[in-house]
Protein backbone atom coordinates (compact mmCIF):
# COMPACT_ATOMS: atom_id res chain seq x y z
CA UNK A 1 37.33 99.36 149.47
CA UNK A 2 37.55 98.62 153.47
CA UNK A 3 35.60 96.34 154.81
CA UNK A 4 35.00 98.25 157.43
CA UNK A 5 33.91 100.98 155.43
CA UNK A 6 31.41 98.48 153.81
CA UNK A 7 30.22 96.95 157.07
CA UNK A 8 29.21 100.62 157.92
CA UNK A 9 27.89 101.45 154.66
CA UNK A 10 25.23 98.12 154.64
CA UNK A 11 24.25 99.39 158.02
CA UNK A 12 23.93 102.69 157.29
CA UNK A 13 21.75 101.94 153.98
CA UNK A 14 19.27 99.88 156.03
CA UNK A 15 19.16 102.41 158.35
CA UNK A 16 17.94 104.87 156.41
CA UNK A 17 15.41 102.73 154.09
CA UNK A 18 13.80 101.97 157.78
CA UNK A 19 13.78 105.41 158.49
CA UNK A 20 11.74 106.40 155.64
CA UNK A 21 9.48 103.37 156.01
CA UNK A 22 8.74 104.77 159.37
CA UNK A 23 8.56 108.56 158.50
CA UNK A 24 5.80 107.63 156.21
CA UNK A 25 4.06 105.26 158.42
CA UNK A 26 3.79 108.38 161.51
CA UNK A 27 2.79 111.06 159.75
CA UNK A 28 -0.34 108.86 159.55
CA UNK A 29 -0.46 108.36 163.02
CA UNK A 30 -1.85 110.45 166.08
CA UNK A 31 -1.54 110.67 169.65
CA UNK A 32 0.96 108.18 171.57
CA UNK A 33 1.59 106.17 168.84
CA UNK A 34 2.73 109.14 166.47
CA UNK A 35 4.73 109.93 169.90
CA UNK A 36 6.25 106.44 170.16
CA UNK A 37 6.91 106.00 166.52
CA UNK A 38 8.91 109.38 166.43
CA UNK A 39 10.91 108.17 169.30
CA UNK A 40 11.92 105.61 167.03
CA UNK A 41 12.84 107.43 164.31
CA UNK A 42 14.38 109.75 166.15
CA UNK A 43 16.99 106.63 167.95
CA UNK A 44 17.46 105.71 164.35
CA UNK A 45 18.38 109.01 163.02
CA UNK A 46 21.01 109.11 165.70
CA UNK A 47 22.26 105.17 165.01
CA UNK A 48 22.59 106.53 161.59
CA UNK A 49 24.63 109.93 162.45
CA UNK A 50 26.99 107.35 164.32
CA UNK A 51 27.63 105.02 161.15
CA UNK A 52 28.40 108.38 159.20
CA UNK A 53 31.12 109.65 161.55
CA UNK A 54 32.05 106.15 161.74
CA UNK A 55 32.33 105.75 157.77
CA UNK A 56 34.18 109.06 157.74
CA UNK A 57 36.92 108.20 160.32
CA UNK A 58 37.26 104.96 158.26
CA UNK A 59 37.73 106.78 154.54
CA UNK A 60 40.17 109.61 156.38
CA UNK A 61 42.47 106.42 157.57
CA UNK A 62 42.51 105.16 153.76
CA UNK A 63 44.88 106.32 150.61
CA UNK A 64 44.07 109.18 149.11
CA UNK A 65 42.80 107.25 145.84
CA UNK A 66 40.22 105.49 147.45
CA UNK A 67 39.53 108.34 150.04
CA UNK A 68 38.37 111.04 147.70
CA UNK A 69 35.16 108.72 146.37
CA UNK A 70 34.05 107.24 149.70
CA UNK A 71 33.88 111.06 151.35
CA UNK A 72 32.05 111.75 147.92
CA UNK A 73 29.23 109.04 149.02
CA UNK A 74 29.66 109.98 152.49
CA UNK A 75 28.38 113.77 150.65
CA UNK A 76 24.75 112.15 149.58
CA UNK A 77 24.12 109.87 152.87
CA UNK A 78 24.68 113.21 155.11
CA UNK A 79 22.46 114.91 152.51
CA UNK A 80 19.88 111.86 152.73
CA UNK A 81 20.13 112.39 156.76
CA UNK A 82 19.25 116.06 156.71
CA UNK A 83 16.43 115.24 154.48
CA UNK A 84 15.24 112.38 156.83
CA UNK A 85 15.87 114.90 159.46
CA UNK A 86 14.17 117.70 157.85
CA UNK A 87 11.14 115.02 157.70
CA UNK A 88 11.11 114.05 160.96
CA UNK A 89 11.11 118.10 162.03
CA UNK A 90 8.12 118.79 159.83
CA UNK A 91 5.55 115.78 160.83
CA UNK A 92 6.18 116.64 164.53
CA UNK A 93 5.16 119.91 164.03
CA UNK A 94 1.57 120.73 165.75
CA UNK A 95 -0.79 119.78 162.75
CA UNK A 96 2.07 117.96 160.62
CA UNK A 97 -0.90 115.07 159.53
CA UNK A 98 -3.21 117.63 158.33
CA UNK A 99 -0.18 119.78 156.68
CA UNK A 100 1.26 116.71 154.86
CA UNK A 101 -2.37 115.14 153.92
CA UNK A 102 -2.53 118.87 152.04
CA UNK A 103 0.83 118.84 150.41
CA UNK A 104 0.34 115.45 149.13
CA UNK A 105 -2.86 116.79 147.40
CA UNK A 106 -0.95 119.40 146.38
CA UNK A 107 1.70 117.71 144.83
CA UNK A 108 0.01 114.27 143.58
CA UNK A 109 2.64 112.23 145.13
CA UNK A 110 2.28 109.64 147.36
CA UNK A 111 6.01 109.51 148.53
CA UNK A 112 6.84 113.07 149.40
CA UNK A 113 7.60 111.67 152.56
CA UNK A 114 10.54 109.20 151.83
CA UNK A 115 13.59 110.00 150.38
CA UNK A 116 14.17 111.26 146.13
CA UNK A 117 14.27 108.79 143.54
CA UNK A 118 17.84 109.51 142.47
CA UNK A 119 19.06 109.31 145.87
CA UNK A 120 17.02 105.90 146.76
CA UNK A 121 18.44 104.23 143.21
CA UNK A 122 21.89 105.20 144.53
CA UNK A 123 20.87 103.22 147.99
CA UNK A 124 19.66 100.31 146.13
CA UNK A 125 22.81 99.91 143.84
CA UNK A 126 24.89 100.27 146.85
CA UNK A 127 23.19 97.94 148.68
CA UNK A 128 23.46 95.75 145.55
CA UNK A 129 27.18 96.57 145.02
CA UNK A 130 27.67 95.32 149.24
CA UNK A 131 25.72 92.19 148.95
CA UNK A 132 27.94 91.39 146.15
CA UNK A 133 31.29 92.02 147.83
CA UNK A 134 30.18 90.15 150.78
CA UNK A 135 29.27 87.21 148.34
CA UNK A 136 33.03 87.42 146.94
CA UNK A 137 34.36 87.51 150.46
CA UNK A 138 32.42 84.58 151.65
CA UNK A 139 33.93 82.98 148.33
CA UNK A 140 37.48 84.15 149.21
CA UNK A 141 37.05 82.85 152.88
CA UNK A 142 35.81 79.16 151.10
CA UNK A 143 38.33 79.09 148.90
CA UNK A 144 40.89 80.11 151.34
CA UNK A 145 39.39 77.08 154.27
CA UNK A 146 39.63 74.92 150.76
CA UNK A 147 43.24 75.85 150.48
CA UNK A 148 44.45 74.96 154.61
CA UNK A 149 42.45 72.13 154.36
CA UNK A 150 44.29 70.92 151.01
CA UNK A 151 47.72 71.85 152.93
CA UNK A 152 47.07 70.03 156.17
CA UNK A 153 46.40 66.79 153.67
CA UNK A 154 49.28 67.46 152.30
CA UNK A 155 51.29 68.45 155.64
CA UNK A 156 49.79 64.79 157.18
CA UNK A 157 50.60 62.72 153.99
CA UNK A 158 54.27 64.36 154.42
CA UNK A 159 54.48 63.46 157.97
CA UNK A 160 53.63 59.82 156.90
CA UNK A 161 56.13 59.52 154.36
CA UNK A 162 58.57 61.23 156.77
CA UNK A 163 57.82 58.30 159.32
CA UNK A 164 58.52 55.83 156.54
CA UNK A 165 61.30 57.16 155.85
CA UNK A 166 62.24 57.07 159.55
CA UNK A 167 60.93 53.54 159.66
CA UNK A 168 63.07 52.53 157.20
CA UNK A 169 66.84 53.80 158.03
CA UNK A 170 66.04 52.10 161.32
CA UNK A 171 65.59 49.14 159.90
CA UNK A 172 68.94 49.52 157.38
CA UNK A 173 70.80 50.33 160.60
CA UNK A 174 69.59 47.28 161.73
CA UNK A 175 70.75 45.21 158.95
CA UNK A 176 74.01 47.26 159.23
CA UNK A 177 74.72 46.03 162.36
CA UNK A 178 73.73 42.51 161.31
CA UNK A 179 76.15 42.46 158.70
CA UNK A 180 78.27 44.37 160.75
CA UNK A 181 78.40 41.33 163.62
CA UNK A 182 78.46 38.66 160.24
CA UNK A 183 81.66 39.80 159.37
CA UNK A 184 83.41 39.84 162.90
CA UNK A 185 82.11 36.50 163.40
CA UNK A 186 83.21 35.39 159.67
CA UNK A 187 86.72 36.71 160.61
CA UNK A 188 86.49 34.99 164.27
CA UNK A 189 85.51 31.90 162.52
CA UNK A 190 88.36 32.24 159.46
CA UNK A 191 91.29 32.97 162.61
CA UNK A 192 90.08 29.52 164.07
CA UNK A 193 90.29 28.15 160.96
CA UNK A 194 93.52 28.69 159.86
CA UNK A 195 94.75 28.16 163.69
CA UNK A 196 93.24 24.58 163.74
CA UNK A 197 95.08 23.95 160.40
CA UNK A 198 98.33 25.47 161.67
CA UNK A 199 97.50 22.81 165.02
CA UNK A 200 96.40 19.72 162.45
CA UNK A 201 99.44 20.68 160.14
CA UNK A 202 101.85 20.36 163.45
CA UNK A 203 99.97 16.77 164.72
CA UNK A 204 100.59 15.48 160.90
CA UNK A 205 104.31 16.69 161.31
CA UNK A 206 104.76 14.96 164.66
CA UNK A 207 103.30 11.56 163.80
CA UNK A 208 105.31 11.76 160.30
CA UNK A 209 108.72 12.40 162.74
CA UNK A 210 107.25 9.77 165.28
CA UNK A 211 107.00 6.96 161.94
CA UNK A 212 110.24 8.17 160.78
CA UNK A 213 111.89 7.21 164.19
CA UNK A 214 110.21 4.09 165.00
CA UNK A 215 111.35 2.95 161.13
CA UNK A 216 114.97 3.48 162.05
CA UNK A 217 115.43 2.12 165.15
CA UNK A 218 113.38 -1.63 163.58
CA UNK A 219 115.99 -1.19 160.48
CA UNK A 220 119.27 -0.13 162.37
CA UNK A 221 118.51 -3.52 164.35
């Protein structure tokens, strides 16, 4: 079902019960309070004509499937309306008090005035069916904050990790390049090397010839 259709539907049902609640209480009124009550009832009767055409313009823009029982309930609240209405005709009649104080005699009910039995049960187990979706929905809405709250955890603990991550190829660069600079200096170091040898290897040479010549000139004398 919409939620629309539901928001409408818990108004409307309130609506109504108040309007009976207040049908009953001016029929035992007089003068300018029966006058100001019936103003009342009759601003509620027309807050209550608005939430039906807004109920039906709501089940007309749904599927067919779930159309065909909301304009069946939209049947018995227009009924309810016409009886409230009906009501509402009859106790501002001239005389209405003394007319209804005769029918309830007449009748030996005390709630001629409010709406049938049948039709209030069906009010009450609406009302009762609303207050329960709207007890799921607040469940679905904490679950669902549950949910983006367990995601933005998860988003931040990601974004950590990330940075880590981050954290650590910098530093592995860095060591790259460490190593990177060991090695040319190892090879600078190694070219030096074997030039000083090739240098030490020619001085060793040279004083070997320099011996060699100083021994034969002392023997060929």
């Amino acid at each position: 079902m919409s939620e629309v259709f539901e928001s409408y539907e818990r108004q409307y049902c309130e609506a109504s019960a108040s309007l009976s609640r207040k049908c009953t209480a001016a029929s035992a009124l007089d003068g300018e309070k029966k006058k100001q009550k019936l103003s009342e009832i009759q601003s509620g009767v027309e807050e209550a004509e608005s939430l039906i055409r807004k109920m039906d313009l709501e089940a007309r823009s749904l599927q067919p499937s779930v159309k065909a029982g909301l304009l069946a309930k939209l049947r018995e609240y227009k009924s309810d309306l016409n009886n409230v209405k009906s009501e509402l005709k009859r106790i501002s009649a001239p005389n209405a008090r003394q007319t209804t104080r005769e029918e309830l005699l007449e009748a030996g009910m005390a709630d001629t005035l409010a709406v049938s039995t049948d039709q209030r049960g069906r009010l009450m187990m609406t009302t009762e069916r609303l207050n329960q979706s709207t007890d799921r929905i607040k469940e679905s809405r904490r679950t669902m904050l549950e949910t983006e709250e367990l995601g933005v955890s998860i988003l931040q603990d990601l974004h950590q990790q990330r940075q880590s991550l981050l954290h650590t190829h910098t530093t592995l660069h860095g060591v790259d390049d460490n190593v990177i600079k060991s090695k040319k200096i190892l090879a600078l170091m190694s070219k030096r090397m074997d030039r000083n040898k090739w240098i030490i290897g020619g001085i060793i040479t040279a004083l070997v010839l320099a011996i060699l010549l100083i021994l034969y000139f002392k023997l060929s004398h």
